[in-house]
Protein backbone atom coordinates (compact mmCIF):
# COMPACT_ATOMS: atom_id res chain seq x y z
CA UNK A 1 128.75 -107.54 -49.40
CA UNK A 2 131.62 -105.86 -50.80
CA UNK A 3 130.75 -104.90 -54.25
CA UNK A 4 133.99 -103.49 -56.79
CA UNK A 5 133.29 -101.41 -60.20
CA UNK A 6 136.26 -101.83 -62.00
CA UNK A 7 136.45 -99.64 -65.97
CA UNK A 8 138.97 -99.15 -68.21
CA UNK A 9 138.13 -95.78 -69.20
CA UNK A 10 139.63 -92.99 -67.11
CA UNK A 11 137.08 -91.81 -64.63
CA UNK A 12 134.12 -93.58 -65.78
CA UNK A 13 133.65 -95.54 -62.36
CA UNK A 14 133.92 -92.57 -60.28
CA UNK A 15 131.37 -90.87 -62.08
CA UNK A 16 128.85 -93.83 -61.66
CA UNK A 17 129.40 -93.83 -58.47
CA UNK A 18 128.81 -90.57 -58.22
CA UNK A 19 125.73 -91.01 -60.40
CA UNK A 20 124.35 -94.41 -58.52
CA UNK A 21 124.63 -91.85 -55.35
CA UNK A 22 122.43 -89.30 -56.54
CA UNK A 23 119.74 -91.52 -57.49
CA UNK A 24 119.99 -93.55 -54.43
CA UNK A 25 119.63 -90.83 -52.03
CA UNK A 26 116.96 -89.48 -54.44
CA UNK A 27 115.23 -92.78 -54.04
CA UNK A 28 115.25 -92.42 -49.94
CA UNK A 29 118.25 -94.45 -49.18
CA UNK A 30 120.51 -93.66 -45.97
CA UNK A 31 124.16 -93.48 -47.45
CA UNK A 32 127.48 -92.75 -45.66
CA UNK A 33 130.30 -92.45 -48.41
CA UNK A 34 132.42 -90.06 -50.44
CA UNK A 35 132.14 -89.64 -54.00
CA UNK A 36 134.46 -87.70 -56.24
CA UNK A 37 133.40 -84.21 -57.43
CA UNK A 38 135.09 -83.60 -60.83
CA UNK A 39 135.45 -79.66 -61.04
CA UNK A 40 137.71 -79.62 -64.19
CA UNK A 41 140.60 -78.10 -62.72
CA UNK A 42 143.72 -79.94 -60.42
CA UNK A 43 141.86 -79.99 -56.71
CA UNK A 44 140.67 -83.21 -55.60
CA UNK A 45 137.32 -82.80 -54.03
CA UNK A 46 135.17 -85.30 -51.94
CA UNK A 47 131.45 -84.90 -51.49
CA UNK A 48 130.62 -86.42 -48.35
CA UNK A 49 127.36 -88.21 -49.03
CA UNK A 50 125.79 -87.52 -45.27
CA UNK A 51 126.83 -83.67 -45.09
CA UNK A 52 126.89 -80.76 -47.10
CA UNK A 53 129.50 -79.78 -48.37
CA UNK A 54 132.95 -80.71 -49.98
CA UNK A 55 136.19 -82.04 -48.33
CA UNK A 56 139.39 -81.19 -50.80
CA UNK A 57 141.64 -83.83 -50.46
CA UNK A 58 144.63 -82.38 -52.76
CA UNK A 59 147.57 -79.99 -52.13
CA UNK A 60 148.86 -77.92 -54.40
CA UNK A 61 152.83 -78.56 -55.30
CA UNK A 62 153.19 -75.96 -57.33
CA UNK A 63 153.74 -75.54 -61.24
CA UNK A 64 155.83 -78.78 -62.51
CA UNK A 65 155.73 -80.82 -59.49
CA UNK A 66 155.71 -84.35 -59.87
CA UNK A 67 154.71 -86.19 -56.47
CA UNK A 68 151.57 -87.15 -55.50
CA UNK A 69 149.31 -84.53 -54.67
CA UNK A 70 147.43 -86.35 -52.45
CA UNK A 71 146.50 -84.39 -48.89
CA UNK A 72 146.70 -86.83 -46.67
CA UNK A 73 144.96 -84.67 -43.95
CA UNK A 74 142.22 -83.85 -46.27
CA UNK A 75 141.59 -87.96 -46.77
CA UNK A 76 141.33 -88.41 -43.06
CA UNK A 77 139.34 -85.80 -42.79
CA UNK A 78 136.79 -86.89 -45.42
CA UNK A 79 137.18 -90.65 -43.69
CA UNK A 80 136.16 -89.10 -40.84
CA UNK A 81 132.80 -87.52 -41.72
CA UNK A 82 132.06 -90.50 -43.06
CA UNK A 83 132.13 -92.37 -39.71
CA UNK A 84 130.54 -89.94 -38.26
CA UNK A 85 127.61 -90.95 -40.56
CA UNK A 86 127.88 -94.77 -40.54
CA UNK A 87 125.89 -95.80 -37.90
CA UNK A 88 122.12 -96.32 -39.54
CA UNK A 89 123.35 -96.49 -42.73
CA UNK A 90 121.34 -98.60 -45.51
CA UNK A 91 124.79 -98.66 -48.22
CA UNK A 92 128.15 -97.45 -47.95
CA UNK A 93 129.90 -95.80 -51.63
CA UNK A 94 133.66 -95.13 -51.31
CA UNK A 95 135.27 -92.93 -54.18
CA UNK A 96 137.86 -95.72 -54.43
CA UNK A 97 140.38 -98.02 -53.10
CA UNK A 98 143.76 -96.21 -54.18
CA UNK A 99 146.93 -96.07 -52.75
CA UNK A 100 146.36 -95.21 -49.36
CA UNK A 101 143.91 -97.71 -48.38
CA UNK A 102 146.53 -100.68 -50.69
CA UNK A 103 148.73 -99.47 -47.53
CA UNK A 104 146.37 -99.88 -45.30
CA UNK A 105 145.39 -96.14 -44.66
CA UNK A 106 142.55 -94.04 -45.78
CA UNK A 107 139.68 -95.53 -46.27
CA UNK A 108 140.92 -99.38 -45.81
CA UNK A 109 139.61 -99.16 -42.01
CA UNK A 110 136.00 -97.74 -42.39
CA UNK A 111 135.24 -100.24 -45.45
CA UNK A 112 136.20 -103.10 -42.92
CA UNK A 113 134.11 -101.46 -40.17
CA UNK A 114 131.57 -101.40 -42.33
CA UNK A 115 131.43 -104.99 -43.81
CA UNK A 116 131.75 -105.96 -39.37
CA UNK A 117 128.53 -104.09 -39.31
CA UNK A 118 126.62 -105.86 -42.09
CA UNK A 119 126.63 -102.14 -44.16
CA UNK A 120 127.23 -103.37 -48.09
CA UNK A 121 129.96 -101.06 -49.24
CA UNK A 122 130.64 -100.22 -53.13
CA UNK A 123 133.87 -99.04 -54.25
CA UNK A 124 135.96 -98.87 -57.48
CA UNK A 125 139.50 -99.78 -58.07
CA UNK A 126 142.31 -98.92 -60.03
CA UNK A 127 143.97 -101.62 -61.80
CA UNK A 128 147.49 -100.49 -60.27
CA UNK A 129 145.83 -101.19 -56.74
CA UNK A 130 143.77 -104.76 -57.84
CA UNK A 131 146.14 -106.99 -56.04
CA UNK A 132 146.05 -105.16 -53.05
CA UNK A 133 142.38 -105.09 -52.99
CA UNK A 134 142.37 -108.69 -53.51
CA UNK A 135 144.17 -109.27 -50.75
CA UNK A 136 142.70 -107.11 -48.71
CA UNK A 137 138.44 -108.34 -49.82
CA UNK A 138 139.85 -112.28 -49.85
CA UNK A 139 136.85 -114.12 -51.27
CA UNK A 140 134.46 -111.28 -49.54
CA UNK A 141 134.23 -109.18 -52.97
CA UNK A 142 131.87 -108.83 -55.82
CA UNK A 143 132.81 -107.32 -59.44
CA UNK A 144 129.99 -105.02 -60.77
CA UNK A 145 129.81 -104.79 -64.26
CA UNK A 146 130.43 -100.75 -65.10
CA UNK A 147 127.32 -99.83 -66.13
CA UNK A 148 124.38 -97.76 -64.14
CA UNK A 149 122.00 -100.04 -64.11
CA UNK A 150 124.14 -103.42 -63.04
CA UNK A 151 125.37 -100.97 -60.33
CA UNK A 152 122.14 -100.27 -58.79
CA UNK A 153 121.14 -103.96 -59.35
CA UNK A 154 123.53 -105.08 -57.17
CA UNK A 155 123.16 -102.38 -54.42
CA UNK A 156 119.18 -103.38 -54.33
CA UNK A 157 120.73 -107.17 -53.85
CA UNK A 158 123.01 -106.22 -51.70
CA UNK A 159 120.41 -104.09 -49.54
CA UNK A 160 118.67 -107.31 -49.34
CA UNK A 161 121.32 -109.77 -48.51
């Protein structure tokens, strides 16, 4: 099951994710996944949800840069500790399906490894990047209504599925 929390608000999906991890793992469940860790400032952090610790995934351009400040080491670095932790997992949360994995980088590969394995994995997805998630899920994907508890509704579904 491939389940997608899609919200209009600016950040709100992340942070249920983020939030839907905390009381999953608090609840005994095996996860492999990054969430984003908001720190108020420019880095881009990724908490790893098997491992302490935080994997910044942002480079700093300097003042008035415009390109992406996306570190694309940092992202396969983060990808990587999470397959490191896949195998026995119960539910897999990525942060989201952005740019990288529309082009068929980041996380794009683990998520399918994943779904191979039979691991439900929950993402979010920006609307710039729907189409390419479409194309990418097919008919495999689920919208989840952005709300806490619909979230964890559908990972105890999925979990059972």
């Amino acid at each position: 099951m491939l389940g997608v929390v899609m919200a209009s608000e600016r950040g709100l999906a992340g942070d249920l994710l983020a939030e839907t991890a905390r009381r999953l793992q608090a609840g005994g469940l095996r996860l492999a996944g990054a969430v984003q860790e908001n720190t108020g400032d420019t880095e881009m952090l990724l908490r790893l949800l098997a491992a302490p610790g935080l994997v910044r995934i942002s480079q700093n351009l300097g003042p008035g840069a415009q390109g992406c400040r996306l570190d694309p080491d940092g992202l396969e670095r983060a990808v990587a500790g999470v397959q490191a932790a896949l195998e026995g997992a119960d539910l897999v949360i990525i942060n989201k399906f952005g740019k990288q994995e529309a082009e068929g980088r980041g996380f794009r590969p683990l998520i399918a490894e994943a779904l191979s394995l039979g691991i439900p994995v929950l993402t979010t997805v920006a609307p710039d990047h729907a189409d390419a998630f479409a194309r990418f899920a097919q008919d495999m994907s689920e919208p989840v209504p952005a709300r806490l508890e619909a979230i964890l509704d559908w990972c105890a579904l999925a979990r059972q599925s």
